[in-house]
C-alpha atoms as a PDB file:
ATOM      1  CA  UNK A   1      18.299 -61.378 -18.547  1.00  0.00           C
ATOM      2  CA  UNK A   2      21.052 -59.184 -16.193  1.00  0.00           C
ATOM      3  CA  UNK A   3      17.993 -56.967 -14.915  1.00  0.00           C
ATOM      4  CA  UNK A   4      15.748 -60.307 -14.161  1.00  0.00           C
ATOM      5  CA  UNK A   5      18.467 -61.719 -12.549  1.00  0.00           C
ATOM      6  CA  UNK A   6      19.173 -58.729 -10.366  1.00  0.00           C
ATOM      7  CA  UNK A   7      15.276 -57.851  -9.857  1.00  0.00           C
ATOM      8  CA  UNK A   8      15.065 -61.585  -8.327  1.00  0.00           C
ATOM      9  CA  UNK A   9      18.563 -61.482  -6.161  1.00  0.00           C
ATOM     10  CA  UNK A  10      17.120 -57.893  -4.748  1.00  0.00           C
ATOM     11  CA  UNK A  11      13.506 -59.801  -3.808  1.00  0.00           C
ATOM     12  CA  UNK A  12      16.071 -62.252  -2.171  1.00  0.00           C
ATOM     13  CA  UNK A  13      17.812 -60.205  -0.071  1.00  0.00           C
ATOM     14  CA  UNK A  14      14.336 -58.863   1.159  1.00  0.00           C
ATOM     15  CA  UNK A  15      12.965 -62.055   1.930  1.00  0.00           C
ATOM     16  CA  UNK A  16      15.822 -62.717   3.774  1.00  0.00           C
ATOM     17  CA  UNK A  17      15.287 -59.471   5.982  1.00  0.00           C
ATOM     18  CA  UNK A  18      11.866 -59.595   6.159  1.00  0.00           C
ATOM     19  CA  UNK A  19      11.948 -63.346   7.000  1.00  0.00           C
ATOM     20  CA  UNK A  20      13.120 -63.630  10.988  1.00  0.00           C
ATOM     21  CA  UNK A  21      10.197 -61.199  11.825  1.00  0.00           C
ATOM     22  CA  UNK A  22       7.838 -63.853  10.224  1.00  0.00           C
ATOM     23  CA  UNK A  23       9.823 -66.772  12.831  1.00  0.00           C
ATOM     24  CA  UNK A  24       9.322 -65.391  15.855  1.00  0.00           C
ATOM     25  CA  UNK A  25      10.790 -67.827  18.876  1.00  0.00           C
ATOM     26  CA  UNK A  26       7.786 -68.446  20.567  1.00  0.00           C
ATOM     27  CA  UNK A  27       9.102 -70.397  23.337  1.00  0.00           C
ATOM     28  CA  UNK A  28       9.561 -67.763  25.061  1.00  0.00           C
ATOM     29  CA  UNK A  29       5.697 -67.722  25.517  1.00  0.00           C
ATOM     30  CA  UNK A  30       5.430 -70.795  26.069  1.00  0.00           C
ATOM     31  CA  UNK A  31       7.977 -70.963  29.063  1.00  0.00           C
ATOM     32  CA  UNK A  32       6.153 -67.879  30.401  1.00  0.00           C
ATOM     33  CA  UNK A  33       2.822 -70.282  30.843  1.00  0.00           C
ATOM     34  CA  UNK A  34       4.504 -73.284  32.080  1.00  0.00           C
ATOM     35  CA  UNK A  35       6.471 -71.179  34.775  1.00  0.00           C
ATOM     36  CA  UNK A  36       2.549 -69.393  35.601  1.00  0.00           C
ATOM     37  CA  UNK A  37       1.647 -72.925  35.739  1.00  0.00           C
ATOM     38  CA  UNK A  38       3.794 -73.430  38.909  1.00  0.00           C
ATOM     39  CA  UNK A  39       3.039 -70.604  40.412  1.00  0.00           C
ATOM     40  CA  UNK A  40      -0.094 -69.367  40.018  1.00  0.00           C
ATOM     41  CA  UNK A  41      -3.297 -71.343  41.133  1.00  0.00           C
ATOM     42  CA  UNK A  42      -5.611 -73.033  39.029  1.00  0.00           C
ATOM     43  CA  UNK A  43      -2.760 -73.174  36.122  1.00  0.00           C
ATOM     44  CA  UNK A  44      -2.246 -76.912  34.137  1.00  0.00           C
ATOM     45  CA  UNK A  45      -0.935 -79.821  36.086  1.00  0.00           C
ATOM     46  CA  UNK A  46       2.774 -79.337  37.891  1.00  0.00           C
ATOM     47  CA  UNK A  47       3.911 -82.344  36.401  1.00  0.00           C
ATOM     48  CA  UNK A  48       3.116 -81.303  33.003  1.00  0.00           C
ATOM     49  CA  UNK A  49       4.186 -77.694  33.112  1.00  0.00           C
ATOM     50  CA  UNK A  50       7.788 -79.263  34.414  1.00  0.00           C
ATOM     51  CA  UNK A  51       7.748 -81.785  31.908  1.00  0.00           C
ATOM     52  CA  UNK A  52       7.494 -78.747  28.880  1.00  0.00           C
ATOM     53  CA  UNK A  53      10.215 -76.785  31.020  1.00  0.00           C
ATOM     54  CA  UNK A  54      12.134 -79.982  31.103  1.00  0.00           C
ATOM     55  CA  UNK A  55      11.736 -80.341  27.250  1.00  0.00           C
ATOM     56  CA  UNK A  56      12.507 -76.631  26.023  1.00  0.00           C
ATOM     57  CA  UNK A  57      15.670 -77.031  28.628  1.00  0.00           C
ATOM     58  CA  UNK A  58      18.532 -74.260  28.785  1.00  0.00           C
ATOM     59  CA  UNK A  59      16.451 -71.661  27.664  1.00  0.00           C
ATOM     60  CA  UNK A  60      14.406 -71.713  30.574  1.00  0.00           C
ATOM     61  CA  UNK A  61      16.746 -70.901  33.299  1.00  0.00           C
ATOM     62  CA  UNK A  62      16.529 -66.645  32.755  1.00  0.00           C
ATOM     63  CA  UNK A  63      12.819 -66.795  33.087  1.00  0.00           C
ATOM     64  CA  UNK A  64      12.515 -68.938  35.756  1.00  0.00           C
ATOM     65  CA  UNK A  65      15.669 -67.432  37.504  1.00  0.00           C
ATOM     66  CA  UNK A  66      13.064 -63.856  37.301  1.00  0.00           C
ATOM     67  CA  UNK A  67      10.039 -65.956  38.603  1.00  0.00           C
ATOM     68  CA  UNK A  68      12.197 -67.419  41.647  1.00  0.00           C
ATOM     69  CA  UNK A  69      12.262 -63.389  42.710  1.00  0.00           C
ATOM     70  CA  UNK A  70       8.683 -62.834  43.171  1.00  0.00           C
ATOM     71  CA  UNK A  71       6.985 -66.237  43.662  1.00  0.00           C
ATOM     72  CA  UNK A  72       5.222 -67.507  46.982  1.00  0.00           C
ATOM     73  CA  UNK A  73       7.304 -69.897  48.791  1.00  0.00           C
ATOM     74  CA  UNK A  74       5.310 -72.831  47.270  1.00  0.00           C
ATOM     75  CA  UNK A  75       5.658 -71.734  43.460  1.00  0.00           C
ATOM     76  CA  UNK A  76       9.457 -71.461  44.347  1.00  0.00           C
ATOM     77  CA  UNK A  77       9.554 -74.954  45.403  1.00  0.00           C
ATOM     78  CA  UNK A  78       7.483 -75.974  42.000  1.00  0.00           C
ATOM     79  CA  UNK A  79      10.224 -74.032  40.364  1.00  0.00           C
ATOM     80  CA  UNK A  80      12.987 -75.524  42.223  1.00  0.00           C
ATOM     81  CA  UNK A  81      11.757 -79.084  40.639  1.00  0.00           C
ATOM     82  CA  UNK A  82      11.439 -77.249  37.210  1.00  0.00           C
ATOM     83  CA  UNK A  83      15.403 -76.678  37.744  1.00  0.00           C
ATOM     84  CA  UNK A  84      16.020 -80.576  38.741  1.00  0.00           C
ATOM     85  CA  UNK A  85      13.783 -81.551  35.609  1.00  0.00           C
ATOM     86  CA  UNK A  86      15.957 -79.278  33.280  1.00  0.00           C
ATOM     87  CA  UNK A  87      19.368 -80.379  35.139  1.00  0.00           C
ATOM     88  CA  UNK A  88      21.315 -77.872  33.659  1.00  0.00           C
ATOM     89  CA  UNK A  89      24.870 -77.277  35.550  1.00  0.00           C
ATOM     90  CA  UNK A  90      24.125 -73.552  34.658  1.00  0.00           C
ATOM     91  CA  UNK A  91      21.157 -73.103  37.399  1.00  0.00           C
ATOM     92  CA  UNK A  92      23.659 -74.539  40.193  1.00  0.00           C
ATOM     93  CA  UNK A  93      24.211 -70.421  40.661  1.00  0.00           C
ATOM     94  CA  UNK A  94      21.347 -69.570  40.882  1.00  0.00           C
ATOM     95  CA  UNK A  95      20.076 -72.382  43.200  1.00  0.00           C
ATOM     96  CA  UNK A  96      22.799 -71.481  45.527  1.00  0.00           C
ATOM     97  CA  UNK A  97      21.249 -68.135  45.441  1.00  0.00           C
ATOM     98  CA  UNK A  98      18.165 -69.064  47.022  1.00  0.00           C
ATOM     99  CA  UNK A  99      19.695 -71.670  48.727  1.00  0.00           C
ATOM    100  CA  UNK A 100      21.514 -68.744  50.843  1.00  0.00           C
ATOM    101  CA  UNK A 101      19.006 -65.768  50.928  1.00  0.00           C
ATOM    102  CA  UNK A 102      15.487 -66.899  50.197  1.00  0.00           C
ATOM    103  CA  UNK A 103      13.552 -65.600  53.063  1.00  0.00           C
ATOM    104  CA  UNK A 104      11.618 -69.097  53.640  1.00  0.00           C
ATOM    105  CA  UNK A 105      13.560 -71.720  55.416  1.00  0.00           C
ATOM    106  CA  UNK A 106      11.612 -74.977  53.197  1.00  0.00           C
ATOM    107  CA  UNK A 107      13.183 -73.028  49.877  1.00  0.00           C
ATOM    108  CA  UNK A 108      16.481 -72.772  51.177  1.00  0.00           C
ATOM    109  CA  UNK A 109      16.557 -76.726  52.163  1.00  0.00           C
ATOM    110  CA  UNK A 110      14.724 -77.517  48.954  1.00  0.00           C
ATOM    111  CA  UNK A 111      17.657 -75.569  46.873  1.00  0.00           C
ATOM    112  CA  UNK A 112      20.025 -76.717  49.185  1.00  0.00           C
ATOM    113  CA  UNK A 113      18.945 -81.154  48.905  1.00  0.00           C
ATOM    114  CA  UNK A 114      18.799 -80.160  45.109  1.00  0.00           C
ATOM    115  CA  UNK A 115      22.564 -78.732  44.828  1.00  0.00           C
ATOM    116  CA  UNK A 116      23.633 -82.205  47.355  1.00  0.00           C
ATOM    117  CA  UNK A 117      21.769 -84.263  44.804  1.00  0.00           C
ATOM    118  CA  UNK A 118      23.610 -82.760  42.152  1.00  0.00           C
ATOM    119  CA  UNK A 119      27.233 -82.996  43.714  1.00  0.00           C
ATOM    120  CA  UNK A 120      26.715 -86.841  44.434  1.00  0.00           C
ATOM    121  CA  UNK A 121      25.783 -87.074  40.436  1.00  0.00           C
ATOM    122  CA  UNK A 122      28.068 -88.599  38.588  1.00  0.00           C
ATOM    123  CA  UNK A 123      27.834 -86.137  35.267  1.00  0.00           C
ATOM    124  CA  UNK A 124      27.789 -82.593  34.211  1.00  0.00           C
ATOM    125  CA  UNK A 125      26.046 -80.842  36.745  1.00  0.00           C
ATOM    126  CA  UNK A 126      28.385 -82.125  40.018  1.00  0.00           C
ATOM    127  CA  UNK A 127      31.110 -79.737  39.500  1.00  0.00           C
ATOM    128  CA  UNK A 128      29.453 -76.555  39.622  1.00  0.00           C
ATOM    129  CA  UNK A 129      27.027 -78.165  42.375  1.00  0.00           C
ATOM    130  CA  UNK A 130      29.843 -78.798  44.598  1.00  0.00           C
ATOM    131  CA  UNK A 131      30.799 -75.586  43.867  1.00  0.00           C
ATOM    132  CA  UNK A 132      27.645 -74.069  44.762  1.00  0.00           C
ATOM    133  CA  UNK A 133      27.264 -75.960  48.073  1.00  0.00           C
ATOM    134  CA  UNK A 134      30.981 -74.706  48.733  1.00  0.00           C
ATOM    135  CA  UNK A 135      30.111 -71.248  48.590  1.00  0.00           C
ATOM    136  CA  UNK A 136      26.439 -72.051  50.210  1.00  0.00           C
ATOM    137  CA  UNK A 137      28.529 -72.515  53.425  1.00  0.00           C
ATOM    138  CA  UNK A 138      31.146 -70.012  52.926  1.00  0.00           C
ATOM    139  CA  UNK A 139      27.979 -67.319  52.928  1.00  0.00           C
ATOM    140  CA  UNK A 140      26.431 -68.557  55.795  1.00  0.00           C
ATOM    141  CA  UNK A 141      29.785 -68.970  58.081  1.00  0.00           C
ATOM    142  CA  UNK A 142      30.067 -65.252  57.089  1.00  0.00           C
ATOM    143  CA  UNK A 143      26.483 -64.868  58.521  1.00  0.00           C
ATOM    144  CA  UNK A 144      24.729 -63.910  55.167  1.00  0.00           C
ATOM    145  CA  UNK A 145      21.390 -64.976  54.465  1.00  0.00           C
ATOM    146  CA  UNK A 146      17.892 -64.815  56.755  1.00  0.00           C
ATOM    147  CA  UNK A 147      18.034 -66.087  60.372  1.00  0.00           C
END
């Protein structure tokens, strides 16, 4: 009975290594296709690829955060709405970001009206937005940014 006992706790313990392989997280796919969605042509509907972005939430912001680097001026802007969809405080730095050095002038207004939406909020995400738009014109007194 010992040795069964032992045979099936050793099985257990294997399972339970074995097992998170099995799960994989497969949002991260998923996120991946929504953000190509914005920024690629001929991808599924805007609305709908914010509204899954919007849904999987805080887990979104490192891969869109890498997309905001490399995508035309109007996938940034799809992006940017992604961001106001998810409204998590946590993107305020990285909307101040763009806000300050994105070389198209329509993504650093769009990034900009998103952190002054945020700051006239009344919940979570007006603190660091009002942070954000702080330092936004801090940057740009010192001359940073295009122009």
């Amino acid at each position: 009975m010992r040795k069964l006992i032992t045979s099936a706790g050793t099985w257990l313990v294997c399972l339970l290594l074995v097992s998170p392989v099995a799960c994989e997280d497969r949002s991260y796919r998923e996120i991946g296709a929504n953000i190509s969605a914005l920024t690629k042509p001929g991808g599924s509907p805007v609305p709908d690829a914010i509204a899954q972005l919007a849904r999987i939430g805080h887990r979104t912001l490192p891969q869109i955060e890498t997309a905001l680097h490399t995508a035309s001026p109007h996938g940034k802007s799809n992006l940017i709405m992604a961001l106001d969809a998810i409204g998590d405080p946590e993107a305020a730095p990285i909307v101040q970001h763009f806000a300050v050095y994105d070389a198209s002038a329509e993504v650093r207004a769009a990034c900009e009206d998103l952190l002054q939406r945020w700051a006239a909020a009344t919940d979570r995400r007006a603190g660091p937005a009002r942070q954000a738009l702080a330092r936004v014109a801090e940057k740009r007194a010192k001359g940073e940014g295009p122009e």
